[in-house]
N, C-alpha and C. Protein backbone atom coordinates (compact mmCIF):
# COMPACT_ATOMS: atom_id res chain seq x y z
N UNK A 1 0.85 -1.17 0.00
CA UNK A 1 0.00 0.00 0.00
C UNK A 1 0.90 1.23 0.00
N UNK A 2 0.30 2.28 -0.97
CA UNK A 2 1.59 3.21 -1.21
C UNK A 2 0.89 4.35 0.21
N UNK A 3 1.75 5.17 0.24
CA UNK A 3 1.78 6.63 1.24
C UNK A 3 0.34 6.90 1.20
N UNK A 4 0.15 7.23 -0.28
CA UNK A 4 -0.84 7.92 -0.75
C UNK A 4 -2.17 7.42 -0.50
N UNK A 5 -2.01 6.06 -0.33
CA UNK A 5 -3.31 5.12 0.06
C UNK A 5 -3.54 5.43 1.48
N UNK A 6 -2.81 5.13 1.97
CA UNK A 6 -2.48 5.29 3.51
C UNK A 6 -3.39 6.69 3.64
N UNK A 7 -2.85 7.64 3.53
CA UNK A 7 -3.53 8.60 4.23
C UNK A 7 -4.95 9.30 3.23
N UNK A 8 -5.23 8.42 2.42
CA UNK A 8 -5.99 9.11 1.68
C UNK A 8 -5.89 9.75 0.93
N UNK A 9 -4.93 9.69 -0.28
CA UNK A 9 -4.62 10.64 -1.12
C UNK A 9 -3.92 11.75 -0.43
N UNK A 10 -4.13 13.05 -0.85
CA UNK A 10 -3.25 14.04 -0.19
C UNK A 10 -3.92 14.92 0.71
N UNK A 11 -5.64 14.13 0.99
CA UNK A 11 -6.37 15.11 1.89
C UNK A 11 -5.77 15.27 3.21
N UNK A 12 -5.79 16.40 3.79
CA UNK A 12 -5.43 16.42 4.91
C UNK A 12 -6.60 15.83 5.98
N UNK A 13 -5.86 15.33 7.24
CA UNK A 13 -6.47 14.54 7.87
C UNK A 13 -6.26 14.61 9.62
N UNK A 14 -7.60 14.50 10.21
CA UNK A 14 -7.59 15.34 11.62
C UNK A 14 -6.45 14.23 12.60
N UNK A 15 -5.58 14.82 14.16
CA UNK A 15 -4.67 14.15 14.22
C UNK A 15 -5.89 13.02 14.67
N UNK A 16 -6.77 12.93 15.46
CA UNK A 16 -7.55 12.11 16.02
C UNK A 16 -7.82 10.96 15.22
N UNK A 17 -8.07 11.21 13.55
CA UNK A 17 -8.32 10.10 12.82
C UNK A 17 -7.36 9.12 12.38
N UNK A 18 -5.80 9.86 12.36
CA UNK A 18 -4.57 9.32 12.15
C UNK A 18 -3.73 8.59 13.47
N UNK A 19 -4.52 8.79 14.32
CA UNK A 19 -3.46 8.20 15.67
C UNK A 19 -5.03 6.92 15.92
N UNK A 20 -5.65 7.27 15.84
CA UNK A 20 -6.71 5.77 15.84
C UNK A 20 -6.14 4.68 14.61
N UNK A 21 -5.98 5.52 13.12
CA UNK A 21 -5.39 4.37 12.47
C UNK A 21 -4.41 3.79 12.80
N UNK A 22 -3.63 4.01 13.58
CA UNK A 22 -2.49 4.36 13.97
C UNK A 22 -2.31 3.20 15.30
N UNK A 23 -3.22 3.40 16.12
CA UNK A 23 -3.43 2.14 17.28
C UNK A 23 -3.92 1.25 16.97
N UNK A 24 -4.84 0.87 15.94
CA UNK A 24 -5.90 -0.13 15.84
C UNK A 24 -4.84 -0.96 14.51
N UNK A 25 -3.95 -0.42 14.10
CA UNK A 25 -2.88 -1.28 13.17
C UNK A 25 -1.33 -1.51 13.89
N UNK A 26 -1.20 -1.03 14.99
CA UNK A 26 -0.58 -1.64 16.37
C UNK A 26 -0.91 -2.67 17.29
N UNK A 27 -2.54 -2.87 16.78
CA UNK A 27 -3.05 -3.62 17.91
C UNK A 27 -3.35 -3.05 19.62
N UNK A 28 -2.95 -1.80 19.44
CA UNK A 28 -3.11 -0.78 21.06
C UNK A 28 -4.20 -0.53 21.18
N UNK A 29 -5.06 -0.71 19.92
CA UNK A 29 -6.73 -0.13 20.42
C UNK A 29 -7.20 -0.06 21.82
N UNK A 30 -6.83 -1.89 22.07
CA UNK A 30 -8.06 -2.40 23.03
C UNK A 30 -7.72 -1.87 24.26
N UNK A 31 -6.49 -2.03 24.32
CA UNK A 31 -5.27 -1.47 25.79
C UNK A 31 -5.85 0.25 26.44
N UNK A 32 -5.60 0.89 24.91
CA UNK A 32 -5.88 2.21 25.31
C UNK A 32 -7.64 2.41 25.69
N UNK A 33 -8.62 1.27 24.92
CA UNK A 33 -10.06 1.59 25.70
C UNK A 33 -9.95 0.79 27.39
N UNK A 34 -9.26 -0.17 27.20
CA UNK A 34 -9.36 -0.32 28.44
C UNK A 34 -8.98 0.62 29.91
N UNK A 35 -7.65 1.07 29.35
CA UNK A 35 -7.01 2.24 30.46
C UNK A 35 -7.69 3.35 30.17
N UNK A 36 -8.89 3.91 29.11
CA UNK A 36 -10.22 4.67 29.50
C UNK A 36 -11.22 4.06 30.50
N UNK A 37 -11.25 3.30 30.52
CA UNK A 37 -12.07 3.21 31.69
C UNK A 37 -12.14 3.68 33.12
N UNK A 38 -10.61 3.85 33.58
CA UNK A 38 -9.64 3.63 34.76
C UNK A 38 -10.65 5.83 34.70
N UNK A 39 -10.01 6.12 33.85
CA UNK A 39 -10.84 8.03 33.51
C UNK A 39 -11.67 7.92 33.93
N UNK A 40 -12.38 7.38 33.27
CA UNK A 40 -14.22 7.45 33.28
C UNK A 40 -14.94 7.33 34.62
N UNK A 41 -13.81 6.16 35.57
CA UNK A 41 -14.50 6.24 36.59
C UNK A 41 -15.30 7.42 37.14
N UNK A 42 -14.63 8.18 37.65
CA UNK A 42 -15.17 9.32 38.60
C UNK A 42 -16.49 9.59 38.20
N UNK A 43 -16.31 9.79 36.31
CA UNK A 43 -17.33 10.87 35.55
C UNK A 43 -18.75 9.78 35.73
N UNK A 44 -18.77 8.87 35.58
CA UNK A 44 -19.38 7.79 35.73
C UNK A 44 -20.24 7.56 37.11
N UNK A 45 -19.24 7.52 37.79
CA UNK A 45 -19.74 6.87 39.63
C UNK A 45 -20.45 8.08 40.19
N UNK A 46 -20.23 9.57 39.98
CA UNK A 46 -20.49 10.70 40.57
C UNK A 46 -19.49 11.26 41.99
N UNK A 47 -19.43 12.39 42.20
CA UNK A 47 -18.61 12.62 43.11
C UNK A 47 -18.80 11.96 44.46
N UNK A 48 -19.85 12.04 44.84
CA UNK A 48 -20.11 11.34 46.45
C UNK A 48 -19.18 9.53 46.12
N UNK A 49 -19.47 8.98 44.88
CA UNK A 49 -18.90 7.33 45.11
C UNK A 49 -17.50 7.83 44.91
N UNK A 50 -17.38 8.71 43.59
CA UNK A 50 -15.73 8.81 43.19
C UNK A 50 -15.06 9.35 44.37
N UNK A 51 -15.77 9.90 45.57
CA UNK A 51 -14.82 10.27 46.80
C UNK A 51 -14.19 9.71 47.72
N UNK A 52 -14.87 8.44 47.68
CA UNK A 52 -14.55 7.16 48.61
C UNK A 52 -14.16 6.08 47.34
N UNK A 53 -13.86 6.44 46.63
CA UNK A 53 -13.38 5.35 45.75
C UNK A 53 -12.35 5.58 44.81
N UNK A 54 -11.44 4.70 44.41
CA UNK A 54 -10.12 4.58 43.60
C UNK A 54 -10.05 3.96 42.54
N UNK A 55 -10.87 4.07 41.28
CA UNK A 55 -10.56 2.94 39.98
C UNK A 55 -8.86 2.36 39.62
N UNK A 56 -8.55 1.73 40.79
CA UNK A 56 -6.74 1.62 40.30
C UNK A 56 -6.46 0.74 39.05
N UNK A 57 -6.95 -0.64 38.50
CA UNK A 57 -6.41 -1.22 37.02
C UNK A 57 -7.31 -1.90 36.85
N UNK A 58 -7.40 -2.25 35.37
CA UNK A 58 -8.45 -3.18 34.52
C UNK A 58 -7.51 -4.32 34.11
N UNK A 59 -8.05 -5.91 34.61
CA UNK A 59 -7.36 -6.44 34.44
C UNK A 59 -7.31 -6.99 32.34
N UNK A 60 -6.82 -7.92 32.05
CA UNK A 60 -7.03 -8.47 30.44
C UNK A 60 -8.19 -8.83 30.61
N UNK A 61 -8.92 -10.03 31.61
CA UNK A 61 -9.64 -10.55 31.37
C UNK A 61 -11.07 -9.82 32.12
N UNK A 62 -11.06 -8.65 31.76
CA UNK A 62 -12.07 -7.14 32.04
C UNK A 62 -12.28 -6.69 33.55
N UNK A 63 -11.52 -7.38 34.60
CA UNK A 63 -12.28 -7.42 35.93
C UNK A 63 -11.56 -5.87 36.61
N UNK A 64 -12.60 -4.78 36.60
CA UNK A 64 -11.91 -3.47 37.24
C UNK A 64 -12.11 -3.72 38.94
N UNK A 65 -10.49 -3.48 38.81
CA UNK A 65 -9.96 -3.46 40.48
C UNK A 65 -10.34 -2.17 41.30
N UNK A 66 -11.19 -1.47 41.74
CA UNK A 66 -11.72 -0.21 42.72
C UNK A 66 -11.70 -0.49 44.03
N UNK A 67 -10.49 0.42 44.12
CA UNK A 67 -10.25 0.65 45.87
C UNK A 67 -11.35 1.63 46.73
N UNK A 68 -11.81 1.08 47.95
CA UNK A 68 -12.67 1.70 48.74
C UNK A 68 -12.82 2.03 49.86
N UNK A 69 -12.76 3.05 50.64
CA UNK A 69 -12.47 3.67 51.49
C UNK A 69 -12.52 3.07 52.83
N UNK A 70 -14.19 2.70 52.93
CA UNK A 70 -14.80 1.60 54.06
C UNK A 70 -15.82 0.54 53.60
N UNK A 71 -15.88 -0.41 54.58
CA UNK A 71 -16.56 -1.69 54.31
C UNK A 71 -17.88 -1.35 53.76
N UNK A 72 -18.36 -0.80 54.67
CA UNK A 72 -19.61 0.05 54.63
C UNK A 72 -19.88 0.35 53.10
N UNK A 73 -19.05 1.20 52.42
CA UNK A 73 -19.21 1.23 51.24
C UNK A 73 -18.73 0.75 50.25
N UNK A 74 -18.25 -0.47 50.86
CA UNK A 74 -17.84 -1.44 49.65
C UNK A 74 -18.79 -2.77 49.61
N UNK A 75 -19.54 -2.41 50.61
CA UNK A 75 -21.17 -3.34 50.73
C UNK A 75 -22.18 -2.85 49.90
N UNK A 76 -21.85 -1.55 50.17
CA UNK A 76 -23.06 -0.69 49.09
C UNK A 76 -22.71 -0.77 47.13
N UNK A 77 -21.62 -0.41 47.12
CA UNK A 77 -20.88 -0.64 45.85
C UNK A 77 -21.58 -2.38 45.12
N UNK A 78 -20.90 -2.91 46.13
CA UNK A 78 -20.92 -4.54 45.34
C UNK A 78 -22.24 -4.89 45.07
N UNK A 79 -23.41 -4.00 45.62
CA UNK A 79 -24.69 -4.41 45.55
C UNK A 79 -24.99 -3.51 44.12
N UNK A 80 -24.61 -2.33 43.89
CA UNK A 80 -24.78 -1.74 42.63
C UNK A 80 -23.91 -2.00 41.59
N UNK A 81 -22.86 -3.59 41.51
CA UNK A 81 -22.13 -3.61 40.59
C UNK A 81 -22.26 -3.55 39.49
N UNK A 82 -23.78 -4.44 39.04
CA UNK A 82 -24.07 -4.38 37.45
C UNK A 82 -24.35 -3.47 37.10
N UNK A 83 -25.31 -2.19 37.62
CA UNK A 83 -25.35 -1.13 37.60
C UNK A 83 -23.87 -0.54 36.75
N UNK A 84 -23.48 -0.49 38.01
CA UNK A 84 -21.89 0.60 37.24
C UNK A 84 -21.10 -0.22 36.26
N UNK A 85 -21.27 -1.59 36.08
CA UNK A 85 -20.77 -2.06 34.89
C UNK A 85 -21.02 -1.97 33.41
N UNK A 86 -22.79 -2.10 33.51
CA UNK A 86 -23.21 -1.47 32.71
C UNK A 86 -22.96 -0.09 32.45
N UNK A 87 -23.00 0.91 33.46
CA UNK A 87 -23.14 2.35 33.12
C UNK A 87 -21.17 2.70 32.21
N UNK A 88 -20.53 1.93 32.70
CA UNK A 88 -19.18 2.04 32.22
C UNK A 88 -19.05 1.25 31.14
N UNK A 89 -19.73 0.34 30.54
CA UNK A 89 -19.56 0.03 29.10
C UNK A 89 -20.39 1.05 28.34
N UNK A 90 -21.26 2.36 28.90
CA UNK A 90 -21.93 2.73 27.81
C UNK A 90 -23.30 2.56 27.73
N UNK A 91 -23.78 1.61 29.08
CA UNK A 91 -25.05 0.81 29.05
C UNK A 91 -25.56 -0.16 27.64
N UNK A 92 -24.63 -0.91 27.11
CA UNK A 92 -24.87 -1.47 25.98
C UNK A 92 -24.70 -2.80 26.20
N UNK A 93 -24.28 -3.40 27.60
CA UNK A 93 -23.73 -4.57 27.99
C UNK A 93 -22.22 -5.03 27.50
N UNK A 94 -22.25 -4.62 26.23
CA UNK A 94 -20.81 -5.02 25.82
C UNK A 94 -19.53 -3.72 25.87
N UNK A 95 -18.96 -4.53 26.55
CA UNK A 95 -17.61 -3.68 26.70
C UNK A 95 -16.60 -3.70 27.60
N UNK A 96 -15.39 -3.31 27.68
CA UNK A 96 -14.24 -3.28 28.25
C UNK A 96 -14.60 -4.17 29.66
N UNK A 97 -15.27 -3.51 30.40
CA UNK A 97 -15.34 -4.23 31.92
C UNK A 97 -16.71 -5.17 32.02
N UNK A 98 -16.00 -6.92 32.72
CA UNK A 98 -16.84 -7.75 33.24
C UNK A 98 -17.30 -7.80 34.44
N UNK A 99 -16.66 -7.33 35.08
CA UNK A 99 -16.88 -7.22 36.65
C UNK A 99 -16.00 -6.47 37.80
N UNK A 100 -16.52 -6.25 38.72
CA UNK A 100 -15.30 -4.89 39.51
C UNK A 100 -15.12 -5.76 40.82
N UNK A 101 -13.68 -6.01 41.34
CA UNK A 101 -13.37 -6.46 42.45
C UNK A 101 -13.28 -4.60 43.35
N UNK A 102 -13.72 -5.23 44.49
CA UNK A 102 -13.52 -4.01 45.18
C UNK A 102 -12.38 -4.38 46.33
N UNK A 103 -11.71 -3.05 47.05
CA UNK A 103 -10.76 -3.71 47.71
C UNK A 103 -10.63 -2.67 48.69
N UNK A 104 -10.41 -2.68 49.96
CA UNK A 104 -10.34 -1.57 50.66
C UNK A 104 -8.97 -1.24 50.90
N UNK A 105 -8.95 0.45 50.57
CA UNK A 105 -8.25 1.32 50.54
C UNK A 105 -7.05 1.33 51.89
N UNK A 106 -5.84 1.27 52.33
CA UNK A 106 -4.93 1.47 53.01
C UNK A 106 -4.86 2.63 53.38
């Protein structure tokens, strides 16, 4: 495939559309949606959960690790898991995270 194919002839092209081609022919796609998730937390959970809570890593096999402040609210959490699993794929069921281990915070 020449240059020219590659980027489309000689149109110019936004950086956003060139660094996606760019990961997804690296194979980094999935890596970089997954370590979005780890973001999203807060925007997602709302401030009162994101205050007592830590989205620290997404494992390969989707399970997000969230550190939590007290028991108390890591009783409350685990009862709204599908909830926020869903709400963090997008509410579409499919996506990055299968399930959230919770873990209390040090």
């Amino acid at each position: 495939m020449s240059r020219d194919e590659r980027s489309g002839g000689n149109r110019p092209r936004a950086i956003a559309e060139a660094l996606a081609e760019m990961l997804r022919a690296s194979g980094l796609d999935h890596e970089v949606a997954r370590v979005a998730v780890l973001e999203r937390w807060a925007k997602v959970v709302g401030p009162q959960i994101a205050g007592v809570t830590q989205a620290r890593l997404i494992t390969d096999d989707g399970t997000l690790v969230v550190g939590v402040r007290t028991h108390g609210w890591m009783q409350e959490l685990s009862l709204m898991e599908r909830t926020l699993v869903a709400r963090l794929n997008g509410g579409d069921g499919v996506g990055e995270v299968k399930r959230i281990r919770w873990e209390l915070l040090r």
